[in-house]
Structures are given as C-alpha cells and as structure tokens.
Protein backbone atom coordinates (compact mmCIF):
# COMPACT_ATOMS: atom_id res chain seq x y z
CA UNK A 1 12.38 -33.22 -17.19
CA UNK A 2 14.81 -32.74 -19.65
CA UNK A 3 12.67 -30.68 -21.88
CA UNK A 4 12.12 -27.81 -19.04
CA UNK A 5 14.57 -24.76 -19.18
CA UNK A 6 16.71 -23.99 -16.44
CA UNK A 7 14.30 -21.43 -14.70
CA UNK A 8 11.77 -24.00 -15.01
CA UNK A 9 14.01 -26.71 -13.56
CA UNK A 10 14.72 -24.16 -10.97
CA UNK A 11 11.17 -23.62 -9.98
CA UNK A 12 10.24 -27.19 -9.83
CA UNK A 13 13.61 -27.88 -7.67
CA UNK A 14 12.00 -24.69 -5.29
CA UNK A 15 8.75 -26.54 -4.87
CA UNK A 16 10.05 -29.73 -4.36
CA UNK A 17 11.77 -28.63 -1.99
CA UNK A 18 8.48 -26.57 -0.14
CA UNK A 19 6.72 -29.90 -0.57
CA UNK A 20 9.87 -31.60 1.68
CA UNK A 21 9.27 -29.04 4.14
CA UNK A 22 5.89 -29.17 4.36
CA UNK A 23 6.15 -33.02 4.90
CA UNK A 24 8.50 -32.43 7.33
CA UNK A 25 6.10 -29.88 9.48
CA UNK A 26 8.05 -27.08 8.77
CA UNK A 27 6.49 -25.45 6.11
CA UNK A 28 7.00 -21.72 8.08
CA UNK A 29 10.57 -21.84 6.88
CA UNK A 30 9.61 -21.09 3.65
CA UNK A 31 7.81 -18.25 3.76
CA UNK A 32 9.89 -15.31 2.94
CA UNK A 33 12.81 -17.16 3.17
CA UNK A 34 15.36 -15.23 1.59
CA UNK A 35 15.92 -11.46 0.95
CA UNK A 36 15.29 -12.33 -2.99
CA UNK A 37 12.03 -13.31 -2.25
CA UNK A 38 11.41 -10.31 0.27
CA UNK A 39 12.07 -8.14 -2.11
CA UNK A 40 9.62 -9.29 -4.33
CA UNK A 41 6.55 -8.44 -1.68
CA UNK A 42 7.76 -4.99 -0.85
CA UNK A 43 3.67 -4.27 0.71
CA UNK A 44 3.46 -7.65 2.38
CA UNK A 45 6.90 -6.62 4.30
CA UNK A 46 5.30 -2.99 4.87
CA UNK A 47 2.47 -4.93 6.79
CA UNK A 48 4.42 -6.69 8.73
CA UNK A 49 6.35 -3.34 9.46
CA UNK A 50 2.95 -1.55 10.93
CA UNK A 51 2.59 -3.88 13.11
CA UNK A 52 5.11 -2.59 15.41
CA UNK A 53 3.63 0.92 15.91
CA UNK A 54 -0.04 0.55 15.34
CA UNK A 55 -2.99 -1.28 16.91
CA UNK A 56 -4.97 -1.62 13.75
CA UNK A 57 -3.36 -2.76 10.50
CA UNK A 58 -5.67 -3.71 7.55
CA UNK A 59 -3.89 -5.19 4.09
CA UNK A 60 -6.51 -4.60 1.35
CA UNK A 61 -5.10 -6.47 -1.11
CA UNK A 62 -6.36 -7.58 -3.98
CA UNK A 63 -7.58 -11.48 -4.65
CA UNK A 64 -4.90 -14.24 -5.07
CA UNK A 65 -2.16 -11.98 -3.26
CA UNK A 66 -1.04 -13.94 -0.58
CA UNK A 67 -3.18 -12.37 2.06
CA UNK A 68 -4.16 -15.54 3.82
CA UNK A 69 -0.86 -16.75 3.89
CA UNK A 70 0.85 -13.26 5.24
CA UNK A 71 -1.50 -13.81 7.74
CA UNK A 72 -0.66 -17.01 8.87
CA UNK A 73 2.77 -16.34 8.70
CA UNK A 74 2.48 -13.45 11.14
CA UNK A 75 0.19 -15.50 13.12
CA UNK A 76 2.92 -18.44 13.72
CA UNK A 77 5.60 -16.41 14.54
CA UNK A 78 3.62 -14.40 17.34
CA UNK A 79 2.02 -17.97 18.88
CA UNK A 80 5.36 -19.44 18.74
CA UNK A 81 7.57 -16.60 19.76
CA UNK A 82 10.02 -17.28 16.92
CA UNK A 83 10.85 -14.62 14.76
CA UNK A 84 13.25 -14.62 12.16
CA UNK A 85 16.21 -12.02 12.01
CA UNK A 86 14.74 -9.57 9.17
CA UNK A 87 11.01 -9.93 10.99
CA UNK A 88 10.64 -5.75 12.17
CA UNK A 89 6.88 -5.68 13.53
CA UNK A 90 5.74 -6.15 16.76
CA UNK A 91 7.19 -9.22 19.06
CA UNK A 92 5.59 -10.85 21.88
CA UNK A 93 8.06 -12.53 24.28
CA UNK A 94 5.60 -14.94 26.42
CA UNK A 95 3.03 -16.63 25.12
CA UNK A 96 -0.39 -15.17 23.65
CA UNK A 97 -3.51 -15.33 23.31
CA UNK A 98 -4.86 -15.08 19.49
CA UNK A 99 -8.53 -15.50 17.91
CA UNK A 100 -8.32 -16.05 14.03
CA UNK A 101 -11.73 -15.24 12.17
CA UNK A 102 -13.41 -15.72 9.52
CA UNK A 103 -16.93 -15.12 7.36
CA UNK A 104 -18.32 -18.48 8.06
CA UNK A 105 -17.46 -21.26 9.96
CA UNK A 106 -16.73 -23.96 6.96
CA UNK A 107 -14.72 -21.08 5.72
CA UNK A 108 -12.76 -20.56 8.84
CA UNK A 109 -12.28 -24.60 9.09
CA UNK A 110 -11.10 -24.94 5.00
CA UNK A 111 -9.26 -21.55 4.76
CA UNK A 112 -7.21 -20.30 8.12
CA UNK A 113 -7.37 -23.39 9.75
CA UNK A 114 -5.69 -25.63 6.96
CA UNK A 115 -3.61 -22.74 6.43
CA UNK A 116 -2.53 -23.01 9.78
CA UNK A 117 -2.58 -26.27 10.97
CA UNK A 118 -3.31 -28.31 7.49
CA UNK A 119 -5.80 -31.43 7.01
CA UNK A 120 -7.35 -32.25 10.64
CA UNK A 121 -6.01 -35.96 10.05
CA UNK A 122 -2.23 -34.46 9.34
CA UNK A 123 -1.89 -31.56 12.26
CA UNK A 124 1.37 -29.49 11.58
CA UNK A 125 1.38 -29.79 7.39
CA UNK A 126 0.01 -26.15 7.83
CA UNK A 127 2.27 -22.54 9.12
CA UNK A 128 2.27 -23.63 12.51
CA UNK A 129 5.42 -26.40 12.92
CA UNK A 130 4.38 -29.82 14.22
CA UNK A 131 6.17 -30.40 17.32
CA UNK A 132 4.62 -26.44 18.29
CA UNK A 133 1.34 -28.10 18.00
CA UNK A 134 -0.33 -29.12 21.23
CA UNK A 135 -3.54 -30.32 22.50
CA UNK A 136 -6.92 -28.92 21.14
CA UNK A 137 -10.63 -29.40 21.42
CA UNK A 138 -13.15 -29.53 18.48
CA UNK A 139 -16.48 -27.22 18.08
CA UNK A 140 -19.82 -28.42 18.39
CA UNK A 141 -20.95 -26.70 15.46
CA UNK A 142 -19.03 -27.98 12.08
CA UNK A 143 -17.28 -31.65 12.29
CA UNK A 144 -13.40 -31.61 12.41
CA UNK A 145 -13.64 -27.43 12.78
CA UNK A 146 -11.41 -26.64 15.55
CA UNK A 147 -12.26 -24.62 18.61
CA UNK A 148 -9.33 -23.84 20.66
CA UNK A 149 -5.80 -25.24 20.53
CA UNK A 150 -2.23 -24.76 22.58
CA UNK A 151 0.67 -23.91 20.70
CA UNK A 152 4.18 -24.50 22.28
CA UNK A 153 6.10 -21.01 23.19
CA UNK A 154 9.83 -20.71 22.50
CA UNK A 155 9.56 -19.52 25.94
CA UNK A 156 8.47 -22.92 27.44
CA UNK A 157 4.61 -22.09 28.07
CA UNK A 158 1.50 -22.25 25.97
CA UNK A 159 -0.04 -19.99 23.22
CA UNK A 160 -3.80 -20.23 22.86
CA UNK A 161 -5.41 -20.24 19.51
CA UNK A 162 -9.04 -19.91 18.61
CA UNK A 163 -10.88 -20.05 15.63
CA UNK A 164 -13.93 -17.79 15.41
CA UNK A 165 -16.75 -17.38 12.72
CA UNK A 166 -18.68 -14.06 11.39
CA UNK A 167 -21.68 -15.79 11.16
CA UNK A 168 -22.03 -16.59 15.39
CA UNK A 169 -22.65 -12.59 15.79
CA UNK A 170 -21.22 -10.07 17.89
CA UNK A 171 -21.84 -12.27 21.24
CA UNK A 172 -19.69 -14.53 20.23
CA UNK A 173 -16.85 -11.89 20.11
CA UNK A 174 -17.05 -10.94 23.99
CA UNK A 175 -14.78 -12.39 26.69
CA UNK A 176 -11.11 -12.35 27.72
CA UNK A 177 -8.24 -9.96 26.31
CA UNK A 178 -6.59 -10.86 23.53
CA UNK A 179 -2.94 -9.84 22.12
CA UNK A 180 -3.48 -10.65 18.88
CA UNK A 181 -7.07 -11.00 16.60
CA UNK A 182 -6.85 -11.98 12.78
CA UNK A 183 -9.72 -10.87 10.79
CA UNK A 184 -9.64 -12.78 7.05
CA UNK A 185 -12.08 -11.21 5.04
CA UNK A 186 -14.04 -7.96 5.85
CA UNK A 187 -15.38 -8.28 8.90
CA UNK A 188 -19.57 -6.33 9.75
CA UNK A 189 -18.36 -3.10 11.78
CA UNK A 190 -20.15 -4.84 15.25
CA UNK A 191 -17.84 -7.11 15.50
CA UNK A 192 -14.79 -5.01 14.17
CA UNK A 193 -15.36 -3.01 17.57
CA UNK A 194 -15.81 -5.73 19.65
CA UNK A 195 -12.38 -6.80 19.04
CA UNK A 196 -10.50 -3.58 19.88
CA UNK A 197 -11.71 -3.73 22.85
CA UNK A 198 -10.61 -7.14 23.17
CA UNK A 199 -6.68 -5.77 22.23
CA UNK A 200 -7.04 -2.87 24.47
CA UNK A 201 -5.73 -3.47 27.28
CA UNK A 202 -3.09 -6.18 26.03
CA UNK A 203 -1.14 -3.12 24.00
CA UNK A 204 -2.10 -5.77 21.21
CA UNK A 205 -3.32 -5.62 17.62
CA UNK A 206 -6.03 -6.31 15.57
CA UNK A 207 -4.52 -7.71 11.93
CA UNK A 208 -7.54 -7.43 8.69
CA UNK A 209 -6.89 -9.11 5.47
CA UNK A 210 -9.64 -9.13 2.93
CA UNK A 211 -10.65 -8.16 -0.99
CA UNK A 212 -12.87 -4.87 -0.41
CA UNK A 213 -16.05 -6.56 -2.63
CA UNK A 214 -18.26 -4.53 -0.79
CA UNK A 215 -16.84 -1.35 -1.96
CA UNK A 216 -16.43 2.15 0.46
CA UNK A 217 -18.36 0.73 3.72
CA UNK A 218 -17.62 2.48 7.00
CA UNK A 219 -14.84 0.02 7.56
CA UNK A 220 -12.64 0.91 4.71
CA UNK A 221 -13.63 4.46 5.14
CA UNK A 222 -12.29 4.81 8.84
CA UNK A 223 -9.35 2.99 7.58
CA UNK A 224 -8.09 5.03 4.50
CA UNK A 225 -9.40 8.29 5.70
CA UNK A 226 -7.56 7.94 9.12
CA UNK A 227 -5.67 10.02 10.65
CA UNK A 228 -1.57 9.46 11.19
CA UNK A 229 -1.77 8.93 15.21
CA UNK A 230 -5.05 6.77 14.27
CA UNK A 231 -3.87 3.59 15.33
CA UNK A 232 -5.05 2.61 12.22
CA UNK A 233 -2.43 1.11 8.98
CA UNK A 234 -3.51 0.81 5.31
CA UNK A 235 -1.40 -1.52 3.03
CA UNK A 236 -2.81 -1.54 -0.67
CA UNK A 237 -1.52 -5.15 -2.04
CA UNK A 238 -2.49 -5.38 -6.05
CA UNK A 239 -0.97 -8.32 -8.27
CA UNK A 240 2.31 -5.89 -9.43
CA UNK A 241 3.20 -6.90 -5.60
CA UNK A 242 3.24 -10.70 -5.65
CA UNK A 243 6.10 -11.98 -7.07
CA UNK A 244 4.38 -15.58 -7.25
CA UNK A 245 2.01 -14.15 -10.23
CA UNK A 246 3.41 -13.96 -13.88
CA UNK A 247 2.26 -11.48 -16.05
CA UNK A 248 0.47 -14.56 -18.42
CA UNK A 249 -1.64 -15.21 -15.01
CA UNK A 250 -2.58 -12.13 -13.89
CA UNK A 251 -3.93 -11.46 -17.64
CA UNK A 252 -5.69 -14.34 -17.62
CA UNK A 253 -7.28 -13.49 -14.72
CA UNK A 254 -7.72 -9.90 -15.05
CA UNK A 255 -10.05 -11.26 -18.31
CA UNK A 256 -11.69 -13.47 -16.14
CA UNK A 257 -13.35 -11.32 -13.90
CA UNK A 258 -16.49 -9.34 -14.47
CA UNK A 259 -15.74 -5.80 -15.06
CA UNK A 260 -17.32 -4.33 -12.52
CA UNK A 261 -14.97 -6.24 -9.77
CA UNK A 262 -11.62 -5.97 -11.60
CA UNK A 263 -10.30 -3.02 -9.49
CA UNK A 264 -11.34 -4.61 -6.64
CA UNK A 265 -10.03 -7.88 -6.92
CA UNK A 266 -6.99 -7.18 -8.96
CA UNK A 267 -5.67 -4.33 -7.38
CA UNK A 268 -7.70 -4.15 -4.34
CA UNK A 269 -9.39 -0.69 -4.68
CA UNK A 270 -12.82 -0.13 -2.97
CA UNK A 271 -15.81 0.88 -5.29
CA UNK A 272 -16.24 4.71 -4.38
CA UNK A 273 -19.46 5.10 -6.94
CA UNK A 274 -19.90 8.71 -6.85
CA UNK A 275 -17.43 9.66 -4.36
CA UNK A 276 -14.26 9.49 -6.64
CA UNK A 277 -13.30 12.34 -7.18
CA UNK A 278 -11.55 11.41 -10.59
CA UNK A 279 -14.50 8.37 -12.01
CA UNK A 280 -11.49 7.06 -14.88
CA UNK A 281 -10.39 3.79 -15.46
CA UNK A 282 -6.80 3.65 -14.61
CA UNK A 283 -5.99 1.78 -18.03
CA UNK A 284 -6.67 5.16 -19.63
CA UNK A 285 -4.19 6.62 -18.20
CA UNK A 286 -1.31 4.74 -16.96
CA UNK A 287 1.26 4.13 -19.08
CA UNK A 288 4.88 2.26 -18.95
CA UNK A 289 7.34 4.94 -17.99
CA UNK A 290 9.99 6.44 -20.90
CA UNK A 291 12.65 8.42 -20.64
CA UNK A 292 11.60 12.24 -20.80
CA UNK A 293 12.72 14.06 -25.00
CA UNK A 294 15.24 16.73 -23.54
CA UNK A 295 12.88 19.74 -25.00
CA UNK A 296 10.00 18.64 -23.50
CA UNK A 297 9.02 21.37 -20.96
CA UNK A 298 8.65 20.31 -17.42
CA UNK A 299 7.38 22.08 -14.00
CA UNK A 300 6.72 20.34 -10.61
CA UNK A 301 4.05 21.05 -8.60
CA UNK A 302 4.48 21.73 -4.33
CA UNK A 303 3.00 20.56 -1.58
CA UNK A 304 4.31 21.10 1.93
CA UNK A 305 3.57 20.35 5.62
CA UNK A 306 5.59 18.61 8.60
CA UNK A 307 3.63 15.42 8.32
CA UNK A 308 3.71 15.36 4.99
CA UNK A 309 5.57 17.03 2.12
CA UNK A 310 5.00 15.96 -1.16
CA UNK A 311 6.02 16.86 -5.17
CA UNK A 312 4.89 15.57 -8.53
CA UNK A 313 6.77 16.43 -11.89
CA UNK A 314 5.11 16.92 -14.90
CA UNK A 315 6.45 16.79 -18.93
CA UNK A 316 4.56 18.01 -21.58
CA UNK A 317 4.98 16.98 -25.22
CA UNK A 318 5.22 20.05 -27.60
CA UNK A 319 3.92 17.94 -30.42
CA UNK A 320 0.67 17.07 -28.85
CA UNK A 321 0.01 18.57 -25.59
CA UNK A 322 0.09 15.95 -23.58
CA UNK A 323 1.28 16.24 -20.01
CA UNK A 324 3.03 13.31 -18.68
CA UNK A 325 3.30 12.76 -14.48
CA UNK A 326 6.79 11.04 -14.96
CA UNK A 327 8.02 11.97 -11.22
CA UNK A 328 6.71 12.15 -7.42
CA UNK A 329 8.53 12.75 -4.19
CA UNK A 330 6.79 12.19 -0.70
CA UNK A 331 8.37 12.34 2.81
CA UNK A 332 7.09 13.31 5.91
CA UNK A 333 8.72 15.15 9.09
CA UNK A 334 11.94 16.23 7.41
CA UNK A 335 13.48 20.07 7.59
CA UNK A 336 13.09 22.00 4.47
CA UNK A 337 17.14 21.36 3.46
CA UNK A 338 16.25 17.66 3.95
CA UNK A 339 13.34 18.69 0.92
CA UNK A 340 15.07 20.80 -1.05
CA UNK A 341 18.21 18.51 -1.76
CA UNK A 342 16.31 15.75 -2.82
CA UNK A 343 13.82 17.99 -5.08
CA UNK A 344 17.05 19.59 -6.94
CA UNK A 345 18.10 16.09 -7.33
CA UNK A 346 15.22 16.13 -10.18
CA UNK A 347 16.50 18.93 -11.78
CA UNK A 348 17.80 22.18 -10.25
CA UNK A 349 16.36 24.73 -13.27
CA UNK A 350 12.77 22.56 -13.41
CA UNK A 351 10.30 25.66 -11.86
CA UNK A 352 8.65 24.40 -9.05
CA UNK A 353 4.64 25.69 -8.36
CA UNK A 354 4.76 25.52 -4.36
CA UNK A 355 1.25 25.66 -2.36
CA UNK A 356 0.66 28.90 -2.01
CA UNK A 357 -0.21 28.03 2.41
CA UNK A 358 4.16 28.12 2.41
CA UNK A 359 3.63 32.08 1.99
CA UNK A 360 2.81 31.65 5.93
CA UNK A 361 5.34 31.27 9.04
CA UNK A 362 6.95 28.21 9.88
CA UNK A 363 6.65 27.40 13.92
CA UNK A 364 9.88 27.20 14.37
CA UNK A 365 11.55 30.36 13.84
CA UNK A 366 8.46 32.65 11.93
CA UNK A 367 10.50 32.60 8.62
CA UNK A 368 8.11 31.77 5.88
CA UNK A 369 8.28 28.50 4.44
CA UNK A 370 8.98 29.80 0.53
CA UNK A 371 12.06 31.52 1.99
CA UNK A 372 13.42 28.81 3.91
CA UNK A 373 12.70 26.52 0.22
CA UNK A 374 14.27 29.71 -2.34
CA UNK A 375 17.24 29.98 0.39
CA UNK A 376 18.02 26.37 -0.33
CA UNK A 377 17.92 27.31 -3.54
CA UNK A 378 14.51 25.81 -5.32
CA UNK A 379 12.80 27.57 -8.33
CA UNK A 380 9.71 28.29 -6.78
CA UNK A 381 6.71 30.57 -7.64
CA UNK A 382 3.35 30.20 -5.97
CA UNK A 383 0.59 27.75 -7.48
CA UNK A 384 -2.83 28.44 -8.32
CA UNK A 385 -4.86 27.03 -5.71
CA UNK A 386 -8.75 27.21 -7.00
CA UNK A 387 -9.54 23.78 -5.93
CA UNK A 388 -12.74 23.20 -7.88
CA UNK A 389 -11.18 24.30 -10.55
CA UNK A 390 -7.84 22.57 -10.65
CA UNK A 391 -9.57 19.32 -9.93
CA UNK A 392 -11.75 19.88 -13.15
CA UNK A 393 -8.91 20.97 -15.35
CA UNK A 394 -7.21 17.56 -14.04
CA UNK A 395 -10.74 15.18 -14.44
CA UNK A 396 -10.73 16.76 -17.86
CA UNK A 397 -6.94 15.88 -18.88
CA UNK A 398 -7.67 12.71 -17.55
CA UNK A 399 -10.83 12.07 -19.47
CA UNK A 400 -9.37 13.05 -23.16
CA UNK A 401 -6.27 11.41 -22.99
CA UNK A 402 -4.35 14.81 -22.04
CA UNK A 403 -2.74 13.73 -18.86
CA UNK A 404 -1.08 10.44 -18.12
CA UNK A 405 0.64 9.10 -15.47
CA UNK A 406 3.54 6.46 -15.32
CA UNK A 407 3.15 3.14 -13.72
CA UNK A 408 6.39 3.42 -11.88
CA UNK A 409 4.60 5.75 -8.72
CA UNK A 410 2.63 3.60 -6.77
CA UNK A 411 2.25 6.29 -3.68
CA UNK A 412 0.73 8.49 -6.72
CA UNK A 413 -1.91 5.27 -7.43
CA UNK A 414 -2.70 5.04 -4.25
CA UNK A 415 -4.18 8.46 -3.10
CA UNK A 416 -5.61 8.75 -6.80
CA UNK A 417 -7.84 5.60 -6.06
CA UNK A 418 -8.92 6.91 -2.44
CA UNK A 419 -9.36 10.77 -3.41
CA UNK A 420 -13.35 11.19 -2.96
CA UNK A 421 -15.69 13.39 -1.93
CA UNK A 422 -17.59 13.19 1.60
CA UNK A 423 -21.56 12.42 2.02
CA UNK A 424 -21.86 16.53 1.28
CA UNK A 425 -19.77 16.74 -1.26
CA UNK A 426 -16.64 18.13 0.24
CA UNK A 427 -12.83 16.90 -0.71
CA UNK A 428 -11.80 13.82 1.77
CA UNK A 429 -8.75 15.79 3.31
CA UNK A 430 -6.54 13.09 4.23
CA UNK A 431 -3.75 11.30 2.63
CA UNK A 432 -4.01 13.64 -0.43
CA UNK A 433 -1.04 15.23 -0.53
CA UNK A 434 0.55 13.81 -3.70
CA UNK A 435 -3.12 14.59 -5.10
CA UNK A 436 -2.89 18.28 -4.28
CA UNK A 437 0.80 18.51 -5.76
CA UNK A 438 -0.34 17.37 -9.13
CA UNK A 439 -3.16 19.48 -9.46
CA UNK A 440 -0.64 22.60 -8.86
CA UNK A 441 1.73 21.61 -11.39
CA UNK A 442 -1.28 20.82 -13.80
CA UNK A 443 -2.82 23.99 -13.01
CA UNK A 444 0.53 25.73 -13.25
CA UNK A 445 1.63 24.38 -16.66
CA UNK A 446 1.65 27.60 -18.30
CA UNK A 447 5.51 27.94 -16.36
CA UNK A 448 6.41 25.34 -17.62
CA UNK A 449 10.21 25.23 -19.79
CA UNK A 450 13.29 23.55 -20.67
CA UNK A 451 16.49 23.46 -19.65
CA UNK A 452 18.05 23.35 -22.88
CA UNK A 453 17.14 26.33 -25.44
CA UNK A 454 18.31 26.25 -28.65
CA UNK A 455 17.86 29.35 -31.04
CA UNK A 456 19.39 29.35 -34.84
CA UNK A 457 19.14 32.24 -36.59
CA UNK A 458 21.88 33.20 -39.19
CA UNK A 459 23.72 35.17 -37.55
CA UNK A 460 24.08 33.45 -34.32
CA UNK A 461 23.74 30.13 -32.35
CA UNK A 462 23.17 30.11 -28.65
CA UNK A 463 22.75 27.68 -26.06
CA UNK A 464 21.09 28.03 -22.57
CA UNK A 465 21.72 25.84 -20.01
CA UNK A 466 19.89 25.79 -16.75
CA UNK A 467 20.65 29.40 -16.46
CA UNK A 468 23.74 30.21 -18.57
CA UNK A 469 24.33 31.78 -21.79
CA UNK A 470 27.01 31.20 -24.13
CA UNK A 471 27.35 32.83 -27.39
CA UNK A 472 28.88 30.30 -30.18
C-alpha cells in the first residue's frame, strides 16, 4: 500500500468503495455518479439524451466501451422509475414492461443478466438494487437462465423484465407491447422489426448496443443513413470516449486485435469494403492537433442548409504543401447571423468557399442565402462544386500524405467513416455535410491567404492586417 502513488491510492479507495456498494445491492449508485465522471463519457451521455426524442437509438460502440453496462444502467432506472437529477432521456412514471436480448441464451444468462441482477445465488449484486428485486420464474431451456422477473416501481407497482435470446427466432419475439426492448449485440433484421412493433403503440423505444463485426448490413445502413425525423439515433462510442481505458490499455489492445477488425472493435466503425468513399486508414492521416504558423495560408470551406449548416478550415504549409483540416463548425436550424458570428469567431479575414446552392433564395424572405452570409459580413466566394472531382482531389491528398486532419473533430471522424457510395455507385446523401464542406475548401485552396503580409524591400516595410495597410 504504501508503495502506490496517490492517484493509485485514489483509484483503489474508488473501487473499494464500488465493491461496498455492490455488496450492499446498490451497485446503480455508482454508475455515473458524479459530473467528473460524466464528463468523461460525453457519447454514453448523448445516448442517454436520444432517448427522449427518438424511438430507435443504436450506440455502435466499439468493444470494451461500456456498452453493456450503459445499457443496464438505462435499463434500471426505467424498471425502477428512479432517475437521478442530471438523467435527460426519456422517463416512464408507472411501471414497464421491458424485454432485454441477447445472441444466445448462455450469453443472455452470463452477460445482461449478471449485469443486471448478478450471480443467480446472490440476486441484487447486479444494476438492479436488491430490495427492487421481486419474484421471478426460471426458463426451461438453460439452468439458472431467468425468464421473467418483477421489479419494484418507485411508484408502488411492478415492472416486468424478460430475458430473450436471438437464437429462439422471430416467433419468439411476438406478443404483448412493450415500453422498453434492449438489444445487446446486433440483432438479424427479422427480429429487429418485430420489436418496433412491439414499442409502437407504447410511445416506447427500442435501445441497440453492439460492436458492428459484421460490417455495413442493412441494419447499420438504415441506421447511419437515416433520415433526421427517422426515429432512428446513431451514437459512435470508440475507446477516446471511455474514461475507464488508459492509453497503455487501449494500445495493448489495439495490437491485439487482428487488423482487419481494429476499426471495428476499437472505434466501432462498420466495414464498408468498397463503399467508402475515402478506402484510408485513419492512422495516415490523423494527427495530434498544433497550433496553426501565423503565415500559413488558410480558407474554409461552406456548407449550408436549415437542418444542417456546416464549415471546415483548412491550413496549408508553404514549406511542403500540406493542407491541414485544423477546424470544423456544425449546427443545425440556426438563422444565418446565428452562423456567421460564430464562423468570424475563426477568423474574420480567413476567405470562406460557400456551396455554390446559397446563390438560390432563402424561403423566408427570397433574399439569397450568400447575401444574407456577405451582409453579416463573411468573406465568401462561391466553391467549386464538381463532385467527382473534388472527392478525387481529396482521396488523392489523403492517399500521399497531402491532407491531414486533427484528432480534436470527432463530428469530422464520424461522417468520414460513414461517407460511401450506394449499391450503384452514387454518393450516400445523408449526414455528409461536414464531408461536402471539406471538399470545397480543398477544392478551393487556390484562395487561400494570410492575414499577416509582410513585404521588405529597401525602401519600404509594410504590414497588412486582415485588411489594413500601414506604411512603416
């Protein structure tokens, strides 16, 4: 003991403590305790968040990211009807009806049921509190698996949980309404329907947690190419997320696995084989972020729309050429002034490459979009939009070490590892935005400039600054 530091000391304090807890059948009061620890699983709180306004939330996480237990958190607080005071998804005031399923049944028994309930022979070690715990009847099928079992309500009555299996078939998946179905693990499509319309008339949800192994099967697809009044919530989870992993573990890990799985299980990105768009190993390109030389010539490039309006800055180094994506902005259903303020926030002089669809009228008063942007005062000229073209002048960037992107913009990540191609070969148009800007400001680098000019001759020194001259 005494030859542990004093964060190490601290950590083995913090699980002794969880152990206590656990012992004491309370184990749910340490999940997510405090706003320290909150803050360390910003995409395990955004799940939690979707919940409240959509019927369909999937976290595709990568392995060893706390999936299970999210779910099982989430899971207690709806069968018991306590919530704590941060908790912002979706609450159910009177007790519920939940299934919880998994691929197989042994799985279901030593994953999400010991999760949940802990070791059949010590009820209430698991999520769910001990004294919540109430009768329950065993399946035929696997010994000491679990069939159906009440939970006590903070409202006085009874929530029902059952445990379900992959392996029993769609059949198995037919019957009563549900509020609530937890899917560990990607589930086959069958049964994926069968349990909306178990939620459908309940106004509940149907929660997904799994590792996409199988890569870009209709599942995933209708997920990440959905539409924003869908239903339907993405969550990417990869190990930068987890605060629980240290950067020794998830090397160790990352060496571990066969190459072939490591985006999938360390970051949670489905295999889209021939359907990325850009086929390049993010290590190639991503870098640790930097701070920017001051005559290194920057330009942003523009996307814009009412859902969505989104901007990606670019740097290029004089010395070698390379561009550097060291900036993105996305926000959706704001007024152009909203826009504009925080895109001069970047950088007033910094010319801006804007998608050339703004030349049209906005709805709302038939003033083009560019004017409404150049009267808030933007540097904007239009961006060259040749799509095939742009997306092989970024591919090619990509490829030779000419374009690289900082590690700090995980929104830019994220549509980069779902842009792909449809079964004919078109561009996926959804959740692209940030995708599009990029490609304008790469394809647009030419306007690129500086905001501090310096010219010595010897005769005369002058500096311009973001639009002035003085003479020296």
């Amino acid at each position: 003991m005494n030859n542990l530091s004093i964060p190490e000391k601290l950590e083995l304090l913090r699980s002794l403590e969880t152990l206590d807890y656990i012992k004491s059948g309370r184990k749910v009061d340490t999940i997510f305790a405090t706003e320290e620890v909150r803050s360390q699983y910003p995409k395990h709180m955004e799940w939690i968040k979707a919940t409240s306004d959509h019927s369909q939330v999937l976290a595709l996480g990568a392995n060893r990211c706390g999936k299970t237990v999210l779910g099982a958190f989430a899971i207690t607080c709806f069968l018991t009807g306590v919530y704590p005071d941060w908790w912002n998804g979706i609450r159910f005031d009177t007790p519920v009806n939940i299934w919880v399923a998994g691929i197989s049944n042994r799985t279901v028994r030593d994953i999400l049921q010991f999760e949940l309930l802990g070791p059949i022979d010590d009820l209430g070690t698991g999520m769910i509190p001990r004294d919540n715990i109430g009768p329950y009847s065993k399946s035929s099928g696997v010994s000491d698996l679990i069939d159906v079992i009440d939970v006590l309500h903070t409202s006085g009555g009874r929530s029902t949980l059952g445990f379900k299996s992959y392996e029993s078939g769609r059949k198995s998946f037919q019957g009563t309404a549900k509020q609530i179905i937890w899917l560990d693990e990607e589930c086959p499509q069958e049964i994926f329907e069968e349990c909306l319309l178990r939620t459908m008339t309940t106004s509940g949800v149907v929660l997904l947690t799994f590792t996409p192994l199988f890569g870009m099967t209709q599942l995933v697809q209708d997920f990440i190419s959905a539409e924003d009044n869908s239903g339907k919530a993405t969550i990417s989870i990869n190990w930068d997320d987890c605060g629980h992993l240290t950067k020794k573990q998830k090397d160790a890990m990352f060496l571990a696995l066969p190459p072939h799985q490591r985006d999938a299980r360390s970051k949670g990105i489905p295999s889209l084989g021939a359907g990325a768009i850009y086929p390049v190993l993010e290590d190639n390109f991503v870098i640790a972020s930097f701070e920017i030389p001051k005559h290194w010539k920057k330009v942003a490039g523009f996307d814009v729309g009412w859902n969505w309006t989104a901007c990606v800055w670019l740097a290029i180094d004089p010395e070698s050429d390379t561009m550097y994506i060291y900036s993105s902005y996305k926000q959706g259903e704001q007024l152009p002034l909203f826009h504009a303020d925080a895109l001069k926030a970047r950088g007033k002089w910094i010319p801006i490459c804007i998608d050339p669809a703004a030349r049209g009228r906005s709805q709302i008063d038939g003033m083009k979009i560019i004017d409404q942007y150049k009267e808030h005062g933007l540097n904007l000229s239009i961006a060259n939009n040749s799509v095939e073209a742009g997306i092989y002048s970024v591919w090619e960037a990509l490829s030779t070490g000419k374009l690289k992107i900082f590690n700090t913009m995980p929104n830019i990540l994220e549509e980069f590892r779902m842009y792909r191609r449809d079964t004919k070969g078109k561009v996926v148009k959804s959740n692209d935005h940030l995708m599009d800007a990029m490609r304008y400001a790469v394809m647009t680098k030419d306007k690129a400039t500086t905001d501090l000019v310096k010219v010595v001759d010897p005769y005369q020194y002058t500096t311009i600054n973001q639009g002035t001259r003085v003479t020296l």
